[in-house]
N, C-alpha and C. Protein backbone atom coordinates (compact mmCIF):
# COMPACT_ATOMS: atom_id res chain seq x y z
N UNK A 1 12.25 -38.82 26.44
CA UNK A 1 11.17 -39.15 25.54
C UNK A 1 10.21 -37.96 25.41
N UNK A 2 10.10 -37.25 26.36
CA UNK A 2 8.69 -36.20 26.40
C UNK A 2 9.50 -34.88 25.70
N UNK A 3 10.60 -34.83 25.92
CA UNK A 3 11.36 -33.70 25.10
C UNK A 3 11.50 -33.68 23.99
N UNK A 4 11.83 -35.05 23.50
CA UNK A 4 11.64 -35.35 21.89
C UNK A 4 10.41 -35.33 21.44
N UNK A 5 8.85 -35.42 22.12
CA UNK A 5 7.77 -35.51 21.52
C UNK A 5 7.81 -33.89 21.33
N UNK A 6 7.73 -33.53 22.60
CA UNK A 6 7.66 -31.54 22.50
C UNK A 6 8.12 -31.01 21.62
N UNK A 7 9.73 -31.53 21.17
CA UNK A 7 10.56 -30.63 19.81
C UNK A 7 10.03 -31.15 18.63
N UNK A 8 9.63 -32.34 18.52
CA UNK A 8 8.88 -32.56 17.02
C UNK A 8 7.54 -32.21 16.67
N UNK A 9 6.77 -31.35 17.88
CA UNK A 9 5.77 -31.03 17.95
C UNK A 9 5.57 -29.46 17.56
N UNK A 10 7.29 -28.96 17.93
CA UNK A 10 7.16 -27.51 17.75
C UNK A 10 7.82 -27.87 16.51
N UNK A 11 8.17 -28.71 15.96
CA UNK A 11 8.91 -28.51 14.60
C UNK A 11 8.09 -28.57 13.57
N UNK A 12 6.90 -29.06 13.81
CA UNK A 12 5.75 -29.72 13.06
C UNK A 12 4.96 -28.40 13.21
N UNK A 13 4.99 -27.49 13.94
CA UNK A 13 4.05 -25.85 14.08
C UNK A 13 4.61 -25.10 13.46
N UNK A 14 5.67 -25.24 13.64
CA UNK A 14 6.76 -24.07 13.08
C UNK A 14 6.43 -24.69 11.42
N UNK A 15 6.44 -25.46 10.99
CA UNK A 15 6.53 -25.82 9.64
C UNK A 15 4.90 -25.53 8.94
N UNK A 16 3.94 -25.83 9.71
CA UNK A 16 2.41 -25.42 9.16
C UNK A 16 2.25 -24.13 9.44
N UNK A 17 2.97 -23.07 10.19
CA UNK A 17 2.40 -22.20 10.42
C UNK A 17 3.58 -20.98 9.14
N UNK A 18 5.23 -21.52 9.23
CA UNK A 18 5.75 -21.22 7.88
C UNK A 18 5.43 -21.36 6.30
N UNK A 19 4.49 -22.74 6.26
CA UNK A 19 3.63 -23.14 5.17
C UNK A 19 2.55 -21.61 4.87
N UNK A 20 1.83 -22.24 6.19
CA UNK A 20 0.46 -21.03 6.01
C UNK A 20 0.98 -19.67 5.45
N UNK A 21 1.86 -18.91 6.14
CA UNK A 21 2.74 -17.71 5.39
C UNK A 21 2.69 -17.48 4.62
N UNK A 22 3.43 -18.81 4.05
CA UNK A 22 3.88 -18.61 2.49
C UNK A 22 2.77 -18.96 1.41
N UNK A 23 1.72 -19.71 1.60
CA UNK A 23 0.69 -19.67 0.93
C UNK A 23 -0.34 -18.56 0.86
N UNK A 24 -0.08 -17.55 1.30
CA UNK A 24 -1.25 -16.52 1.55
C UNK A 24 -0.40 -15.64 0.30
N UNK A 25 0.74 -15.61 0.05
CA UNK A 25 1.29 -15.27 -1.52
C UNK A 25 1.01 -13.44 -1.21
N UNK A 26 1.35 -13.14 -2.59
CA UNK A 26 1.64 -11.64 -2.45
C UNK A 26 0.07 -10.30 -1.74
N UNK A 27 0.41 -9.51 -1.62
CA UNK A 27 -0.20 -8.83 -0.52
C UNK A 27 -1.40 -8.28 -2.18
N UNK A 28 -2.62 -8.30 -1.85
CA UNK A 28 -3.18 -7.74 -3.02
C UNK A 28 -3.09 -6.12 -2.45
N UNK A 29 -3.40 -5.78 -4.25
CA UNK A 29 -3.89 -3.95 -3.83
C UNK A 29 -4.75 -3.88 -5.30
N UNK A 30 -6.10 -2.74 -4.77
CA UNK A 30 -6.99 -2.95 -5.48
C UNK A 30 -6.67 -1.69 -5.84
N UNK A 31 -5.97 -0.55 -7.27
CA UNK A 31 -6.24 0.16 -7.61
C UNK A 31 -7.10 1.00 -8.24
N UNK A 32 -7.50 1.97 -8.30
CA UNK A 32 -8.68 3.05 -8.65
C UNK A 32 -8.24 3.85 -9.56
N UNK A 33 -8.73 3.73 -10.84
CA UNK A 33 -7.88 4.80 -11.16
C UNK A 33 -8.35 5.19 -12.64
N UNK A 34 -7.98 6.40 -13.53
CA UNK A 34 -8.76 6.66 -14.73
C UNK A 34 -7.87 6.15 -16.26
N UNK A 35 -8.74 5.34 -17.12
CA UNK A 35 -7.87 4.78 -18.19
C UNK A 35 -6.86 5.33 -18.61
N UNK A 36 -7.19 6.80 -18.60
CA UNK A 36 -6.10 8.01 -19.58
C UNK A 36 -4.67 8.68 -18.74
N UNK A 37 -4.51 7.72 -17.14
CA UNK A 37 -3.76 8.08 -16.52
C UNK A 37 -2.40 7.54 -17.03
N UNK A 38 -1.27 7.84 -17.80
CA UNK A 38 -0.29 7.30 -17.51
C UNK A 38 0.61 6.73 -16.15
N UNK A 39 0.59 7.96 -15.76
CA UNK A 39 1.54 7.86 -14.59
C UNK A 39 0.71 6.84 -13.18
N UNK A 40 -0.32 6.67 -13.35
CA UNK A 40 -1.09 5.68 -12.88
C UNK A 40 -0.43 4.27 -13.08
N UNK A 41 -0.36 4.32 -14.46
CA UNK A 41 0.05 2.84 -14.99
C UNK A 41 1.88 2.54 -14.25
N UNK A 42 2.28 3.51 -14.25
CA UNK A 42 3.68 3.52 -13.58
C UNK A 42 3.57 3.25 -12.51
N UNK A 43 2.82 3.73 -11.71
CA UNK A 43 3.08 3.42 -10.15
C UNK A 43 2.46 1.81 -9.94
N UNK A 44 1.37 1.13 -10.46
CA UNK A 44 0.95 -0.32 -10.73
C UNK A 44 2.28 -1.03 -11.04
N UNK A 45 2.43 -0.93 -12.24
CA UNK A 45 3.91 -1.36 -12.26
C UNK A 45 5.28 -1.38 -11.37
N UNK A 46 5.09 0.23 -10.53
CA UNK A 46 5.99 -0.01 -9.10
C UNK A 46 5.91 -0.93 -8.32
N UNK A 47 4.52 -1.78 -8.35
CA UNK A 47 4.06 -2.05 -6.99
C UNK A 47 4.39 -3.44 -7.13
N UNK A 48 4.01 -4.07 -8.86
CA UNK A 48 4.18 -5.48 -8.90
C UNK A 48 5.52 -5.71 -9.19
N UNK A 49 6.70 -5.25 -9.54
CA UNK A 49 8.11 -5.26 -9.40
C UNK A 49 8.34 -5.27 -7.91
N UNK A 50 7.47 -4.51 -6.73
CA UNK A 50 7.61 -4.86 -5.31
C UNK A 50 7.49 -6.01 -4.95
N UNK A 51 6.74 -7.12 -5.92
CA UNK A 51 5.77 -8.04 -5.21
C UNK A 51 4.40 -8.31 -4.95
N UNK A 52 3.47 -6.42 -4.85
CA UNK A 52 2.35 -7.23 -4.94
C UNK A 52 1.42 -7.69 -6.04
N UNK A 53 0.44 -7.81 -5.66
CA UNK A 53 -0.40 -8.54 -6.54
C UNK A 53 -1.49 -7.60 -6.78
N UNK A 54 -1.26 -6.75 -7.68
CA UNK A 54 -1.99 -5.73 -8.58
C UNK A 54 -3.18 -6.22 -9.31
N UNK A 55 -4.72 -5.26 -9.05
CA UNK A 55 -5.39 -5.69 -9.60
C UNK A 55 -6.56 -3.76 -9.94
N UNK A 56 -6.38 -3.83 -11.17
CA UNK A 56 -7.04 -2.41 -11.68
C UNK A 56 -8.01 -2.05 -11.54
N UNK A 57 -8.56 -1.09 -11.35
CA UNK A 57 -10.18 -0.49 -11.35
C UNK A 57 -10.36 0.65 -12.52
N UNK A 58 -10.71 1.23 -13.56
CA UNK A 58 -10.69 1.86 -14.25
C UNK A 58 -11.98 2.80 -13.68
N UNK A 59 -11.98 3.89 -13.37
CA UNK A 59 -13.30 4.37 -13.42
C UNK A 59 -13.94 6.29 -13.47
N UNK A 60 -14.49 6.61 -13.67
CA UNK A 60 -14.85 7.65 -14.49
C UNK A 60 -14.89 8.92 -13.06
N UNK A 61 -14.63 8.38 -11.63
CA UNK A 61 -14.60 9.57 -10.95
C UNK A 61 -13.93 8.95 -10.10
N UNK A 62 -12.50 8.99 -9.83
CA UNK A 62 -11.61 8.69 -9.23
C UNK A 62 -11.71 9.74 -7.63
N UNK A 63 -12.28 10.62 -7.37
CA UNK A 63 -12.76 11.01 -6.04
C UNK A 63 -13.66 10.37 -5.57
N UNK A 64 -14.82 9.96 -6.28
CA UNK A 64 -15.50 8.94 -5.79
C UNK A 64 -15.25 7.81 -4.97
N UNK A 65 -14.63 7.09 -5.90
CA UNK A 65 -13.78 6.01 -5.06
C UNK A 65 -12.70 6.32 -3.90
N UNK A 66 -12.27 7.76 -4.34
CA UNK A 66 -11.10 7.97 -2.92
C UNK A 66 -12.45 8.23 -1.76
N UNK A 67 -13.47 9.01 -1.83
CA UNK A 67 -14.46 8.69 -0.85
C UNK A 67 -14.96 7.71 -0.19
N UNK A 68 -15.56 6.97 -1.05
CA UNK A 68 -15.84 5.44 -0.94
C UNK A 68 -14.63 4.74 0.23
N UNK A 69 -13.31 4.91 -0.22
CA UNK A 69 -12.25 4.38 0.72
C UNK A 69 -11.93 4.71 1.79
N UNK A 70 -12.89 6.18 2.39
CA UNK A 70 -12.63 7.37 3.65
C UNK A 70 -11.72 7.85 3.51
N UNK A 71 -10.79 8.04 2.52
CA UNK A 71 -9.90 8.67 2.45
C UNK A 71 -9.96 10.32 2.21
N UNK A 72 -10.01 11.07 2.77
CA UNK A 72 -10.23 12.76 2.78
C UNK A 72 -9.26 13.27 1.33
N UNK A 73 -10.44 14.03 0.61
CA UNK A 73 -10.14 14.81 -0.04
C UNK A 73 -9.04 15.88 -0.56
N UNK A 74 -8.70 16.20 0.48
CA UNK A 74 -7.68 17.01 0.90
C UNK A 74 -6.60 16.62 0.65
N UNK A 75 -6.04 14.99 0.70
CA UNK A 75 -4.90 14.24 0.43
C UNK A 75 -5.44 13.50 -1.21
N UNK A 76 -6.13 14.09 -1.71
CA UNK A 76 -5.84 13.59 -3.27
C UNK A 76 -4.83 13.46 -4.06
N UNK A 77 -4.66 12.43 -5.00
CA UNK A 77 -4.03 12.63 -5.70
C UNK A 77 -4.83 11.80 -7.44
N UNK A 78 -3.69 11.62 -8.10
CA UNK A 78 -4.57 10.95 -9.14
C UNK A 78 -5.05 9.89 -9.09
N UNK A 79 -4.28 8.89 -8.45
CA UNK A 79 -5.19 7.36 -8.17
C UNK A 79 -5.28 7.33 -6.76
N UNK A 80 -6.23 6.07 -6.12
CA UNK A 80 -6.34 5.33 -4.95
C UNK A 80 -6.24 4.10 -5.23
N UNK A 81 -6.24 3.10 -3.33
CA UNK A 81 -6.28 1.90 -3.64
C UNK A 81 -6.93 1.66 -2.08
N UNK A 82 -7.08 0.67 -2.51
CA UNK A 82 -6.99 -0.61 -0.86
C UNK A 82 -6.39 -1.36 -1.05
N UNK A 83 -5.68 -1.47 -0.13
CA UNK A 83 -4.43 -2.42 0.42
C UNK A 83 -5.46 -3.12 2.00
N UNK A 84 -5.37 -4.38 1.79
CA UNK A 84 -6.08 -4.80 3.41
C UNK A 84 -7.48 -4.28 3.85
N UNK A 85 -6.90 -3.41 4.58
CA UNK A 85 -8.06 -2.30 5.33
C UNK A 85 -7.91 -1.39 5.38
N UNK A 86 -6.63 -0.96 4.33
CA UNK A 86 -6.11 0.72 4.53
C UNK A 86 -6.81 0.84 2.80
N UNK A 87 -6.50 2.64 3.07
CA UNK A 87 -6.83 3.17 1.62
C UNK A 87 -4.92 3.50 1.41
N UNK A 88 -4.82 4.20 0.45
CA UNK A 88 -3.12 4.29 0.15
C UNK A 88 -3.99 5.22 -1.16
N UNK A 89 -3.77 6.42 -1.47
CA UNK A 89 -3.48 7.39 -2.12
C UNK A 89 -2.54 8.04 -2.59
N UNK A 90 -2.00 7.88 -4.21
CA UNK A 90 -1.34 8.45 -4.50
C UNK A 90 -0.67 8.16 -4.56
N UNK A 91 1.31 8.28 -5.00
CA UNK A 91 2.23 7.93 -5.65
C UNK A 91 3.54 7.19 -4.07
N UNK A 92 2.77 6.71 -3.38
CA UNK A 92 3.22 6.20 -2.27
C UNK A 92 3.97 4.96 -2.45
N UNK A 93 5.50 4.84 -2.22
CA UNK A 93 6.54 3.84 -2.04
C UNK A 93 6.37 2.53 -1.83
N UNK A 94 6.35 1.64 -2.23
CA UNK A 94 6.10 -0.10 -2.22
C UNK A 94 6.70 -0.07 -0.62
N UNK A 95 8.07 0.26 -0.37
CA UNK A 95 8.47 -0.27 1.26
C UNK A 95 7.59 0.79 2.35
N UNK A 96 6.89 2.01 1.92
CA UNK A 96 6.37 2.34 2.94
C UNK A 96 4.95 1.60 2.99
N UNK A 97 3.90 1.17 2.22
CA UNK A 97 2.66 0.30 2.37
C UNK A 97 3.52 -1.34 3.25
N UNK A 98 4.40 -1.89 2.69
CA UNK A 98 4.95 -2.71 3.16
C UNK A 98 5.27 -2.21 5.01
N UNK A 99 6.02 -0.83 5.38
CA UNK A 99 5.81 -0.79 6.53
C UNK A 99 4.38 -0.83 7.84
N UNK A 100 3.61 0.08 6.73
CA UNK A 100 2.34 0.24 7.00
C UNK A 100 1.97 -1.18 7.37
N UNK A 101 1.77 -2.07 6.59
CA UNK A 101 1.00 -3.28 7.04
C UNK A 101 2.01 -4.06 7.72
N UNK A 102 3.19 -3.89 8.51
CA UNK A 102 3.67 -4.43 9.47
C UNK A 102 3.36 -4.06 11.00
N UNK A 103 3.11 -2.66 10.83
CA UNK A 103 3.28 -1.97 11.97
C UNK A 103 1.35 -1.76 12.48
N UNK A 104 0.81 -1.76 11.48
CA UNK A 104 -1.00 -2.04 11.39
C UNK A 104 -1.25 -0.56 12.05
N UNK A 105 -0.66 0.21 12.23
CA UNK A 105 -1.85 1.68 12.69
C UNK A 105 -2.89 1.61 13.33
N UNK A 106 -3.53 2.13 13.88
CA UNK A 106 -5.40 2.12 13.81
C UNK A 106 -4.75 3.87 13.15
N UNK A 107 -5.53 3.61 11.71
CA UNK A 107 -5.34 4.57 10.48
C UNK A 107 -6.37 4.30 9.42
N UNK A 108 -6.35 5.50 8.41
CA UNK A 108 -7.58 5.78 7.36
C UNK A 108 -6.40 4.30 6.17
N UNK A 109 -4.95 5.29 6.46
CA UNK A 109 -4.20 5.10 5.30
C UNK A 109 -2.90 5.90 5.03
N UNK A 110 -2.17 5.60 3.82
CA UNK A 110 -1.21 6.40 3.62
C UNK A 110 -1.62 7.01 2.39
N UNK A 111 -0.77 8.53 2.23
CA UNK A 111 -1.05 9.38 1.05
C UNK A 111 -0.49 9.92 0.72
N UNK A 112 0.11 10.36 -0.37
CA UNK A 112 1.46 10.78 -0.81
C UNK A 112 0.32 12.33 -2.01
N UNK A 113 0.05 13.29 -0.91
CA UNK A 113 -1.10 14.05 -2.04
C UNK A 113 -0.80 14.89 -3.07
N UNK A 114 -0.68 14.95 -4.15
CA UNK A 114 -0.82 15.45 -5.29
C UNK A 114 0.30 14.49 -6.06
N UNK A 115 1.06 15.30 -7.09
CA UNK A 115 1.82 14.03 -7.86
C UNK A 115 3.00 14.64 -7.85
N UNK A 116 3.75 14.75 -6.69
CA UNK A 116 5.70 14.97 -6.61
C UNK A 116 6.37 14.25 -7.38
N UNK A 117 7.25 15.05 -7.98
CA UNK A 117 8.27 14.40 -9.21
C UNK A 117 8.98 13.45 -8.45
N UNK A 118 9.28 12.23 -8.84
CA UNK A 118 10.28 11.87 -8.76
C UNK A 118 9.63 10.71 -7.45
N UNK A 119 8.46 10.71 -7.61
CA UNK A 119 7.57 9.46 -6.52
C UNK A 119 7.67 8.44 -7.53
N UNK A 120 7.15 6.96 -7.23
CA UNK A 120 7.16 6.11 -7.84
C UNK A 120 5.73 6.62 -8.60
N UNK A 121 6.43 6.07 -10.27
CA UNK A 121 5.35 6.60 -11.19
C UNK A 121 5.48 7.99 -12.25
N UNK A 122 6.23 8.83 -11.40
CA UNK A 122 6.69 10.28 -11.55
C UNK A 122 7.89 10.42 -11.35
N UNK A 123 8.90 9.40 -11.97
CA UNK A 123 9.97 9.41 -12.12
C UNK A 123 10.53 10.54 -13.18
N UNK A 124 12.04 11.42 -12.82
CA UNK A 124 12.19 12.29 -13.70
C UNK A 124 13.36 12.54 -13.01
N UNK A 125 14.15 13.35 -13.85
CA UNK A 125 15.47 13.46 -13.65
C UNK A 125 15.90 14.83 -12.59
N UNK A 126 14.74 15.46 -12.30
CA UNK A 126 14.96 16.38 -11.45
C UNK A 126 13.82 16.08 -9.97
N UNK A 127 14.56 14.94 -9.58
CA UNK A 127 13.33 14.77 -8.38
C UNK A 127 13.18 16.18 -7.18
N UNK A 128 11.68 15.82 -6.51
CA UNK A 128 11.70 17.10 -5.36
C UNK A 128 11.43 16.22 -4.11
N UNK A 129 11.94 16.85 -3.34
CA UNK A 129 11.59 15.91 -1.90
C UNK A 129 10.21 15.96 -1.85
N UNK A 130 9.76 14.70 -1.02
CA UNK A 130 8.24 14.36 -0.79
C UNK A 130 7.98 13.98 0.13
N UNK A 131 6.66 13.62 1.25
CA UNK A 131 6.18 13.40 2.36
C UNK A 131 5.36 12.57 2.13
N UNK A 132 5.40 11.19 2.85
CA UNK A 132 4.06 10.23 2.95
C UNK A 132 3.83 10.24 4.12
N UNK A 133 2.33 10.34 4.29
CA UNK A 133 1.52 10.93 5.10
C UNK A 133 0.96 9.71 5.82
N UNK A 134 0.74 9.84 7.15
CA UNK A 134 -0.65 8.45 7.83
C UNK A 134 -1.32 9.24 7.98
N UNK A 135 -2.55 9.21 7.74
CA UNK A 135 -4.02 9.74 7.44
C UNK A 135 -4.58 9.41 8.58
N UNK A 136 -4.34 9.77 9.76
CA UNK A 136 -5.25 8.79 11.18
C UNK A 136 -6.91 8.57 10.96
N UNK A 137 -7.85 8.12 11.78
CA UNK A 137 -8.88 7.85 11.90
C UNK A 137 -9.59 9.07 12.26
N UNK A 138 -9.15 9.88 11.69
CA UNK A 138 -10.25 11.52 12.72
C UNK A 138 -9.61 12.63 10.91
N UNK A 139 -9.01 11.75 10.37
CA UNK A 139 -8.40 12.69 9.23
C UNK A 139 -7.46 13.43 9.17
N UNK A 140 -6.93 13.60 10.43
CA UNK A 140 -5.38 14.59 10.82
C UNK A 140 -4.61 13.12 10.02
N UNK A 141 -3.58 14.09 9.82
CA UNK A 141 -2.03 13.35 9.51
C UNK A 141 -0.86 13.80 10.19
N UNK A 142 -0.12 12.70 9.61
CA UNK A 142 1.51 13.39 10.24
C UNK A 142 2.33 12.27 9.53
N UNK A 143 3.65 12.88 9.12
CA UNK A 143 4.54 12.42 8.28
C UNK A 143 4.89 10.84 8.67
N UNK A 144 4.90 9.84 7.95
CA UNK A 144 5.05 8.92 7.87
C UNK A 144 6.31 8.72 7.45
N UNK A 145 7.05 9.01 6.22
CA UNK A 145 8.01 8.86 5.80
C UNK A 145 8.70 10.16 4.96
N UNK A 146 9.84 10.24 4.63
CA UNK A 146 10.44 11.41 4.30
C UNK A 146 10.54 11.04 2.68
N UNK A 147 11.14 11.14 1.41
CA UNK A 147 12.00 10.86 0.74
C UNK A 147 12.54 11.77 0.21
């Protein structure tokens, strides 16, 4: 009797806490970014074909806002975002933010800095290899991912 209360008890957790999951729905990301950007609009579009849940910022000094996010200068590129509690700069891969917020860092963010052909967004028929960066909490980096 007490074994059967216990397993319908964990079956009943397991099921509110699989519920809860799945109701928290796609991961938002708040992009930054300037109206006249195309390739901006491409990488948004990367992100909600990933899954998440894209939401735009249009605005007239896109360093600004990469400031605003602590994200260092140095790793610019044409847009920013927040994802969670990270910043994410630049033409950075849907499965690497997806790793990022599995693995949680204590980090600024990821940054993919300037605009490499052939990143999501900057698609082209002659891609160049690229580096996404973790931005630690002191502003050093180190390669995150290869492509």
């Amino acid at each position: 009797m007490k074994t059967k209360t216990l397993l319908g008890g964990l079956v009943a957790s397991l099921m509110i806490v699989s519920g809860a999951a799945f109701a928290q729905g796609p991961v938002r990301v708040e992009v930054y970014k300037s109206a006249y950007c195309g390739c901006c609009g491409k990488w948004v579009e990367h992100l909600r074909k990933n899954g998440f849940d894209v939401v735009t910022k249009d605005v007239d000094d896109v360093p600004a806002a990469r400031k605003a996010l602590g994200m260092p200068d140095q790793y610019g590129s044409c847009h920013t975002a927040k994802v969670g509690s990270y910043s994410v700069e630049g033409h950075v891969p849907a499965d690497d933010i997806r790793r990022l917020l599995a693995e949680s860092p204590k980090a600024i963010g990821l940054a993919t800095p300037g605009m490499p052909q052939g990143s999501p967004g900057m698609e082209t028929s002659t891609p160049q290899p690229y580096e996404t960066l973790l931005v630690g909490l002191d502003g050093s980096a180190r390669v995150f991912a290869r492509h």
